[in-house]
C-alpha atoms as a PDB file:
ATOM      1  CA  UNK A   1     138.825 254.889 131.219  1.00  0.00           C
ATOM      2  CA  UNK A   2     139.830 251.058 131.641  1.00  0.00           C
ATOM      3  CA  UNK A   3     136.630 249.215 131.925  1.00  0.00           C
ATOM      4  CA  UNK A   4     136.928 248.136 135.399  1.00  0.00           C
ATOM      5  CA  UNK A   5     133.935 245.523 135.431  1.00  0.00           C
ATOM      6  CA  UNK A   6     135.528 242.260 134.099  1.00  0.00           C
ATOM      7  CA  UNK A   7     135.428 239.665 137.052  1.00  0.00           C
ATOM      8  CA  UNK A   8     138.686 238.753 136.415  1.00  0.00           C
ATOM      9  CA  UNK A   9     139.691 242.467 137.397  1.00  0.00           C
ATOM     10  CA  UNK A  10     137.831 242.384 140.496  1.00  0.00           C
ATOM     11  CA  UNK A  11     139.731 241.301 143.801  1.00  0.00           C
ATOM     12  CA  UNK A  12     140.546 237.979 143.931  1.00  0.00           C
ATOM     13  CA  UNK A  13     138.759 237.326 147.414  1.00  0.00           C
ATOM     14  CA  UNK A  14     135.400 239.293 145.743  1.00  0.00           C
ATOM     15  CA  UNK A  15     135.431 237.083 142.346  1.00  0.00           C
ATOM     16  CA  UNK A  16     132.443 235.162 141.769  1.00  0.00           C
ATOM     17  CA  UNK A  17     134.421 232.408 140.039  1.00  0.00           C
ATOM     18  CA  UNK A  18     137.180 232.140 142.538  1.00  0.00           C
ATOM     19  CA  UNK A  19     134.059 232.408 145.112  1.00  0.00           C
ATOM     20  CA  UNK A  20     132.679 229.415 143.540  1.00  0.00           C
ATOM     21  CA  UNK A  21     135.872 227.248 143.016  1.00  0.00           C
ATOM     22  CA  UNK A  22     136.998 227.896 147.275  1.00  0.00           C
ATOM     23  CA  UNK A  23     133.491 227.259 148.398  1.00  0.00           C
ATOM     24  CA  UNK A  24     131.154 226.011 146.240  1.00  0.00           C
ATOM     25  CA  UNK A  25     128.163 226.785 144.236  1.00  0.00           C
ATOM     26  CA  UNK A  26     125.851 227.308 147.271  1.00  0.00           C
ATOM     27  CA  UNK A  27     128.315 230.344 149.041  1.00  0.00           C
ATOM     28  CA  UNK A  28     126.877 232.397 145.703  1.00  0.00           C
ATOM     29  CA  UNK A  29     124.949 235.832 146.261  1.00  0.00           C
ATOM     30  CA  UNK A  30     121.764 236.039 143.841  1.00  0.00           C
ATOM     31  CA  UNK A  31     123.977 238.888 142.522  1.00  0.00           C
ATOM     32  CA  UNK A  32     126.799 236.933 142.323  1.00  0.00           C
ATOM     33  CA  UNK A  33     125.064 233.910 140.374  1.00  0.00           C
ATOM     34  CA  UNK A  34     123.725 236.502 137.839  1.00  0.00           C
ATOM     35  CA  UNK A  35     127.356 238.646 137.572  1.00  0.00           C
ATOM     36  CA  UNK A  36     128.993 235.037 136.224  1.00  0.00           C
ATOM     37  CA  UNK A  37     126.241 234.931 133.962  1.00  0.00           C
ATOM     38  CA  UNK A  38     126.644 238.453 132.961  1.00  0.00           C
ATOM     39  CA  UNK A  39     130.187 238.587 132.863  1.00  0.00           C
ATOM     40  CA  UNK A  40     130.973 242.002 132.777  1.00  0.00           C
ATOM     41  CA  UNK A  41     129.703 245.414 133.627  1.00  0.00           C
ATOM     42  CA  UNK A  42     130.064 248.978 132.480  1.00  0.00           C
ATOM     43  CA  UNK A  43     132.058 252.061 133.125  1.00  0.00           C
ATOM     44  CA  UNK A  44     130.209 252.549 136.006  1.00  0.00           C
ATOM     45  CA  UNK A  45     129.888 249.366 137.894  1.00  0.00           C
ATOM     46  CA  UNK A  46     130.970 245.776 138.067  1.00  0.00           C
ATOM     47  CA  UNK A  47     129.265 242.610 137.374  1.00  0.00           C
ATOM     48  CA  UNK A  48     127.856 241.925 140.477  1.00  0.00           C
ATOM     49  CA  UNK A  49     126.741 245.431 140.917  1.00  0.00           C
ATOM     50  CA  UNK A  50     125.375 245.139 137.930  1.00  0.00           C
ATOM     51  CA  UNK A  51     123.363 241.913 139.003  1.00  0.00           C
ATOM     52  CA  UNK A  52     122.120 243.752 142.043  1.00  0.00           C
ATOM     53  CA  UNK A  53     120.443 246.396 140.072  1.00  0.00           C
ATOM     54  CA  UNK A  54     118.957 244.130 138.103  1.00  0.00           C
ATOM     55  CA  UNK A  55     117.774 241.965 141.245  1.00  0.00           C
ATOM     56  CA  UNK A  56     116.536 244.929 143.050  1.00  0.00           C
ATOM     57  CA  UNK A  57     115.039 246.370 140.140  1.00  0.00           C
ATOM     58  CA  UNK A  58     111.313 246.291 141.396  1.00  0.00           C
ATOM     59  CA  UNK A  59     112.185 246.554 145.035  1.00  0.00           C
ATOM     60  CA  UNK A  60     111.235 243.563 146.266  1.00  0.00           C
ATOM     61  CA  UNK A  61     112.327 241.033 149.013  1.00  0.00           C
ATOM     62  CA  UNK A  62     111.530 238.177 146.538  1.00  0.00           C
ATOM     63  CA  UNK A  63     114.298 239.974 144.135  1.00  0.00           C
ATOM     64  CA  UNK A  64     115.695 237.131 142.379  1.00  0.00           C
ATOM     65  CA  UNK A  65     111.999 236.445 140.571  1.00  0.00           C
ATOM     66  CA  UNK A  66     112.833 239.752 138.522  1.00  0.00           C
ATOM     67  CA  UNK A  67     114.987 237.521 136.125  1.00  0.00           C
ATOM     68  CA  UNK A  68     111.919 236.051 135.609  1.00  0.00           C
ATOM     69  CA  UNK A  69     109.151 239.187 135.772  1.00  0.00           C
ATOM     70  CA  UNK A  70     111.309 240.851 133.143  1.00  0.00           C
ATOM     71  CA  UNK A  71     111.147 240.723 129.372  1.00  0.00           C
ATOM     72  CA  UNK A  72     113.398 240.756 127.136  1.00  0.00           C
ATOM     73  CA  UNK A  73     112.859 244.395 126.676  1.00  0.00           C
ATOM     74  CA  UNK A  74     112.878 245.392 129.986  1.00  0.00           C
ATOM     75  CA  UNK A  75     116.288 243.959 130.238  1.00  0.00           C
ATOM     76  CA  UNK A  76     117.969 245.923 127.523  1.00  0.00           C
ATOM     77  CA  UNK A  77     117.098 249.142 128.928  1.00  0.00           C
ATOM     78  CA  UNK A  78     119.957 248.364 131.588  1.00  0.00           C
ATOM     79  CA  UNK A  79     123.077 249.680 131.047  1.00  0.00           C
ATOM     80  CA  UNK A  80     125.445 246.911 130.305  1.00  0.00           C
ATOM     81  CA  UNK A  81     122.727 244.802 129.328  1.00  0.00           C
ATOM     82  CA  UNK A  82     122.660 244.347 125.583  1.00  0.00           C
ATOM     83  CA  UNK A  83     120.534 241.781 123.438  1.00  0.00           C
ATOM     84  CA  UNK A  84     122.907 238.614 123.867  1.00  0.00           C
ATOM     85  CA  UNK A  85     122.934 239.286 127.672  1.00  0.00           C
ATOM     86  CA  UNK A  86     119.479 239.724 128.288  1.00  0.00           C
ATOM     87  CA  UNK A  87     118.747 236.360 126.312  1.00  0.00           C
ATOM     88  CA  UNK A  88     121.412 234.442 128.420  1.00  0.00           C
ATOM     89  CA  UNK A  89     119.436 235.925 131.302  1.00  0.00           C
ATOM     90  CA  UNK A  90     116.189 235.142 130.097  1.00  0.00           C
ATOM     91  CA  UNK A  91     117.363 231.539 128.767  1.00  0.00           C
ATOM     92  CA  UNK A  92     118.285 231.039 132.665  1.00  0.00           C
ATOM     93  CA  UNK A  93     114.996 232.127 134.159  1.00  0.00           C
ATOM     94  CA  UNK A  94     113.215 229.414 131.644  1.00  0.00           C
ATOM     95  CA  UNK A  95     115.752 226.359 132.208  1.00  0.00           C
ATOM     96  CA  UNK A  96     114.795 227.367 135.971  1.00  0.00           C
ATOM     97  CA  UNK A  97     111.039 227.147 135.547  1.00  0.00           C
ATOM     98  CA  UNK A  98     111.114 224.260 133.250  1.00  0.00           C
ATOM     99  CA  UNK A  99     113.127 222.468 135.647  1.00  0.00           C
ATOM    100  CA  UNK A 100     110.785 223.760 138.759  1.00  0.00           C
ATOM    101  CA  UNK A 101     107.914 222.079 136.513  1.00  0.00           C
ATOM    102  CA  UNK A 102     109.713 219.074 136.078  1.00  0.00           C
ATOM    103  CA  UNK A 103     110.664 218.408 139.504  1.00  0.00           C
ATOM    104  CA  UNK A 104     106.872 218.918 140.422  1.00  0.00           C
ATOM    105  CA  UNK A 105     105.420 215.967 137.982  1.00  0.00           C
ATOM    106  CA  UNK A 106     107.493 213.794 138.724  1.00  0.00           C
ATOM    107  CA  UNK A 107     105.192 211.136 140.479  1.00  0.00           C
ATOM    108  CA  UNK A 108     102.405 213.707 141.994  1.00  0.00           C
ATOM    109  CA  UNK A 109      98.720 212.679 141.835  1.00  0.00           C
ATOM    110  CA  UNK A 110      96.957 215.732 140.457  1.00  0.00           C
ATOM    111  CA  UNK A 111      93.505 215.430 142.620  1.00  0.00           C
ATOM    112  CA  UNK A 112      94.704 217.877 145.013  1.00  0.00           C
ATOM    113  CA  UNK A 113      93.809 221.753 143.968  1.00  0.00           C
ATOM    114  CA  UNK A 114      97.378 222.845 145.743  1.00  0.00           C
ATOM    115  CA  UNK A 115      99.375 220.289 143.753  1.00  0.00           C
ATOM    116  CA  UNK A 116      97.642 221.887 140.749  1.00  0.00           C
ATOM    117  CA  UNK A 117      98.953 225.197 141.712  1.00  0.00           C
ATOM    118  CA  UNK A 118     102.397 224.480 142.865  1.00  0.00           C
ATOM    119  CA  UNK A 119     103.206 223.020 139.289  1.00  0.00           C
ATOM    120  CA  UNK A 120     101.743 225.768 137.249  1.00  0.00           C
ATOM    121  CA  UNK A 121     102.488 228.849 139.831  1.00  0.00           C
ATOM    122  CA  UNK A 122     106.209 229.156 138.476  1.00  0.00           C
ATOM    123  CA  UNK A 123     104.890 229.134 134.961  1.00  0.00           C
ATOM    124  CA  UNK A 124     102.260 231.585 135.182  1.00  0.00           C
ATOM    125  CA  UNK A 125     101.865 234.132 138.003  1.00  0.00           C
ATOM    126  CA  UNK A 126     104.172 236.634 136.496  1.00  0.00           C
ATOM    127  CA  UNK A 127     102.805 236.671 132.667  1.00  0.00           C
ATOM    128  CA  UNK A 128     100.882 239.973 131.498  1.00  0.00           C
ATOM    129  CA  UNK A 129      97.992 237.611 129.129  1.00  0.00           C
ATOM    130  CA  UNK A 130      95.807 235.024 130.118  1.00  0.00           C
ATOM    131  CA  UNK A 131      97.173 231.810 129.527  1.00  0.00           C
ATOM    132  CA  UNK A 132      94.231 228.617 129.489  1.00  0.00           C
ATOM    133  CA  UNK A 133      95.870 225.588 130.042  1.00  0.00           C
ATOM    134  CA  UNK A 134      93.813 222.161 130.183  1.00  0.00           C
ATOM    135  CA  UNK A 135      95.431 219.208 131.696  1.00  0.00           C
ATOM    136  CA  UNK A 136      93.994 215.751 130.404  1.00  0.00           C
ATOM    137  CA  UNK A 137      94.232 213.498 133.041  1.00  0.00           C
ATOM    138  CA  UNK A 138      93.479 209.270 134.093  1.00  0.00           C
ATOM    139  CA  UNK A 139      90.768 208.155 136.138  1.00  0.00           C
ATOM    140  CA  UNK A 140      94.018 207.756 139.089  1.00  0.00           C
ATOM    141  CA  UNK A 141      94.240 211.812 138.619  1.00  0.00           C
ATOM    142  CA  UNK A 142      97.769 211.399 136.651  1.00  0.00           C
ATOM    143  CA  UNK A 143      98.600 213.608 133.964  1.00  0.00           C
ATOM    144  CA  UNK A 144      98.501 212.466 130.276  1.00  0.00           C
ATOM    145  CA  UNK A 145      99.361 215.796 128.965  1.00  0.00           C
ATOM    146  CA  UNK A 146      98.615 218.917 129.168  1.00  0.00           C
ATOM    147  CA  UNK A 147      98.542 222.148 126.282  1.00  0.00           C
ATOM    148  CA  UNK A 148      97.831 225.634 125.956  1.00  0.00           C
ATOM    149  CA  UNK A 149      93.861 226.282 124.586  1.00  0.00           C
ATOM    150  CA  UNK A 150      94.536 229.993 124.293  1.00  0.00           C
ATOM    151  CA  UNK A 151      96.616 232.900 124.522  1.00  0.00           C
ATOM    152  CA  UNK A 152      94.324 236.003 125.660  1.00  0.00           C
ATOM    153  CA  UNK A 153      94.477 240.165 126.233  1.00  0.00           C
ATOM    154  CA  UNK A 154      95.427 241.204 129.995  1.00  0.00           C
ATOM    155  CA  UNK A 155      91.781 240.341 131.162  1.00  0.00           C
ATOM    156  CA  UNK A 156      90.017 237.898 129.178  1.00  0.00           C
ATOM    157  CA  UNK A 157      90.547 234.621 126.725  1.00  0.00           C
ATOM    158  CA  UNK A 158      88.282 233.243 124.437  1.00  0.00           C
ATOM    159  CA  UNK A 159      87.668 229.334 124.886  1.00  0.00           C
ATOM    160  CA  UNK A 160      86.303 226.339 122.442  1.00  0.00           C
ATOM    161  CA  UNK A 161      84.804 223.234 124.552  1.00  0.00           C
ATOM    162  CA  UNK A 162      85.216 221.558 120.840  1.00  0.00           C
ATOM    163  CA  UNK A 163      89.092 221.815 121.180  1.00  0.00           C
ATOM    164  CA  UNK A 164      89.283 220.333 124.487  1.00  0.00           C
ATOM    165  CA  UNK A 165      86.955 217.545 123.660  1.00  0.00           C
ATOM    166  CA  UNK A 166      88.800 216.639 120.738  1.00  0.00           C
ATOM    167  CA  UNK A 167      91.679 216.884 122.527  1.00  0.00           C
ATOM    168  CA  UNK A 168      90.473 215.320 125.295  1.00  0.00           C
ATOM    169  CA  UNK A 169      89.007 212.073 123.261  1.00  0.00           C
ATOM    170  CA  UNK A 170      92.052 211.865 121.117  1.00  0.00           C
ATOM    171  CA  UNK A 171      93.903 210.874 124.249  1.00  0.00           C
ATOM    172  CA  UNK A 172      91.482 209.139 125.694  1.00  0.00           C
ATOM    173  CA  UNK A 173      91.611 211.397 128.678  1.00  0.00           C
ATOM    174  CA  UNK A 174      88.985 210.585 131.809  1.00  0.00           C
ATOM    175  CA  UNK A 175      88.646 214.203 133.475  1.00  0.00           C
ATOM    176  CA  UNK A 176      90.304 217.257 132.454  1.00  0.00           C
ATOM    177  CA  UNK A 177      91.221 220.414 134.748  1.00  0.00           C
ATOM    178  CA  UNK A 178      91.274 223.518 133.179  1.00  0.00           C
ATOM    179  CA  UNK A 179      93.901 226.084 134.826  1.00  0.00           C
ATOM    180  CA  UNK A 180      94.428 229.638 133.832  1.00  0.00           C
ATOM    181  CA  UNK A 181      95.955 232.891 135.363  1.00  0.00           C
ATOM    182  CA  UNK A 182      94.928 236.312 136.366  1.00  0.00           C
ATOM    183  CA  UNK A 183      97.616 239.328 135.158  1.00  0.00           C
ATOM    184  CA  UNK A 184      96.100 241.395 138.279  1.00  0.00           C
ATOM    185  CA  UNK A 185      96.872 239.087 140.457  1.00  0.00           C
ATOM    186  CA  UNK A 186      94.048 238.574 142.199  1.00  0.00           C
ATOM    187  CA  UNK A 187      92.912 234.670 141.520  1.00  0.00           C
ATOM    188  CA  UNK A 188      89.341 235.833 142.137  1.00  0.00           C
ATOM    189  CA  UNK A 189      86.408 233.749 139.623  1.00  0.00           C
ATOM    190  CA  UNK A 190      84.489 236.781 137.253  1.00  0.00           C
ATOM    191  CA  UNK A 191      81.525 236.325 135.697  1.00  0.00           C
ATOM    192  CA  UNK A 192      83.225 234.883 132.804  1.00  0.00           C
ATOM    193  CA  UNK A 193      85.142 232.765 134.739  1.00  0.00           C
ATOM    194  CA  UNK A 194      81.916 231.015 136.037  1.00  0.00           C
ATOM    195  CA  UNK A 195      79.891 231.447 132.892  1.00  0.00           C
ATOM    196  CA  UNK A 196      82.887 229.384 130.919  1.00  0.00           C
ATOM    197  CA  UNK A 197      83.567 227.035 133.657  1.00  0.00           C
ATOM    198  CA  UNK A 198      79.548 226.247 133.717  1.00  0.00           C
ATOM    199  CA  UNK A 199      79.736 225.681 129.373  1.00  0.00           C
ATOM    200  CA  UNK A 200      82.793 223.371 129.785  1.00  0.00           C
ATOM    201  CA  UNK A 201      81.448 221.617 132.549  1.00  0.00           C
ATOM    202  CA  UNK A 202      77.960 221.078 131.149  1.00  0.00           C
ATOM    203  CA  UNK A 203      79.911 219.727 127.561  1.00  0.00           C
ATOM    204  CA  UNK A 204      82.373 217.103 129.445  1.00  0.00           C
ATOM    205  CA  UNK A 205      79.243 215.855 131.421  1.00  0.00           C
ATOM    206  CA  UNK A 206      77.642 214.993 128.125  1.00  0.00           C
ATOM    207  CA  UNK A 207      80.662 213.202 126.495  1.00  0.00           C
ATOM    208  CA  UNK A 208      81.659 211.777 129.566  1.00  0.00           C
ATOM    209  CA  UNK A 209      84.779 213.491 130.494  1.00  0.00           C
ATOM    210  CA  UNK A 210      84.545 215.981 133.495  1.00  0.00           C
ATOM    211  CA  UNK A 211      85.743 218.894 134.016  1.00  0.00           C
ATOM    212  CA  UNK A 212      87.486 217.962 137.917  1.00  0.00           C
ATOM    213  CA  UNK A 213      88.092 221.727 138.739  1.00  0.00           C
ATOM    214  CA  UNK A 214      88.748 225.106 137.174  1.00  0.00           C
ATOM    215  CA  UNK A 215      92.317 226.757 139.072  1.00  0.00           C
ATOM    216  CA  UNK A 216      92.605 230.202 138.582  1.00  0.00           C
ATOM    217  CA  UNK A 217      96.495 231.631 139.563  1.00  0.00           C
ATOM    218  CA  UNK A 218      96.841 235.156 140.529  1.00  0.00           C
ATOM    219  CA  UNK A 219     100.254 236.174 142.008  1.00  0.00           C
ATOM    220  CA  UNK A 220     101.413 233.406 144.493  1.00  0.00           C
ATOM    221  CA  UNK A 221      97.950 232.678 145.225  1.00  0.00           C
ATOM    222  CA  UNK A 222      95.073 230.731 143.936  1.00  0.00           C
ATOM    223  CA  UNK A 223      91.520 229.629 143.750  1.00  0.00           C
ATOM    224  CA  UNK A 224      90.007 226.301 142.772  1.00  0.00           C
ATOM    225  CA  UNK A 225      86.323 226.697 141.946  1.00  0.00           C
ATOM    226  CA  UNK A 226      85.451 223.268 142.933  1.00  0.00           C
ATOM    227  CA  UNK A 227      86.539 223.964 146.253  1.00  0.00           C
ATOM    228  CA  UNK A 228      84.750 227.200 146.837  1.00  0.00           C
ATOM    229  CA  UNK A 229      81.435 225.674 145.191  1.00  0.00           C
ATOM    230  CA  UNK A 230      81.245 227.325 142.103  1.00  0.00           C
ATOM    231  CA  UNK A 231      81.674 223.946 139.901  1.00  0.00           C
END
């Protein structure tokens, strides 16, 4: 059987690329976006139908964030999807995120909770670990830099005040904001939460560098512990 799912063997008026070239860019599907990165299909279905399977993969009105809920393995279980694919698709999701993360630094204050959140949400609301990030910041609230204290199991991390504080002195940081993620979902502070929020925050009192609030991210939704009293 001729393999029917090259775009250039769709109809002309259906093509993604001619799509693009008459209209523009913004006149692009999701599915169609994804089918030029793609390419081509199977035996049983073209690019873009392809793409749409893909998209609607986890049934969801939100679709086009399954490019980024998916890993790499995930992807090659589609048919038509082999390893080179499914890295151009995940390369994609992480130029989008990157430049998502970008766009949100540039010139933001970070002494609101919801600034906090919008920059990191992209980053972190779909990974299966807990990530701990702690953001060294200026007496104006502007980030210095930011990096990644610890990588940890689907429900806890385990966290060294002595790295951030070196850290934190090395840069000559004035506050720092620790933000880290929920896999449930649900941004809601444990026990451990508070317990490790309380250590760091008792440690950066004593050196002089406070902790300015604790963000936990759950799936488009957060909590900042300063502003619900628990710091």
């Amino acid at each position: 059987m001729k393999d029917k799912q090259t775009i250039k063997e769709q109809f002309k008026e259906l093509q993604p690329y001619e799509k693009f070239l008459k209209y523009g860019v913004k006149h692009l599907s999701d599915a169609e976006l994804l089918a030029i990165i793609i390419k081509s299909g199977s035996d049983d279905e073209t690019s873009v139908e392809l793409a749409a399977r893909i998209l609607n993969g986890n049934d969801d009105k939100t679709a086009i964030l399954n490019i980024v809920r998916y890993k790499y393995d995930d992807l090659i279980k589609f048919k038509g999807i082999g390893k080179v694919k499914a890295i151009q698709i995940k390369v994609i999701a992480e130029l989008s995120e990157r430049i998502t993360k970008s766009k949100a630094w540039t010139g933001l204050c970070f002494n609101k909770p919801e600034t906090i959140a919008m920059y990191y949400m992209p980053t972190l609301r779909f990974e299966d670990r807990e990530h701990v990030i702690i953001m060294l910041l200026n007496n104006a609230g502007f980030l210095i830099r930011d990096f990644e204290l610890s990588l940890g199991t689907a429900n806890s991390s385990c966290l060294s005040p002595r790295e951030i504080f070196i850290e934190a002195l090395k840069d000559k940081a004035n506050q720092i904001i620790m933000v880290h993620n929920h896999p449930s979902g649900n941004p809601f502070p444990s026990n451990a939460d508070l317990d490790t929020t309380n250590l760091i925050k008792k440690s950066g009192d004593l050196i002089g560098i406070p902790l300015a609030d604790h963000i936990i991210i759950g799936d488009n939704k957060f909590v900042s512990l300063k502003t619900i009293g628990k710091l």
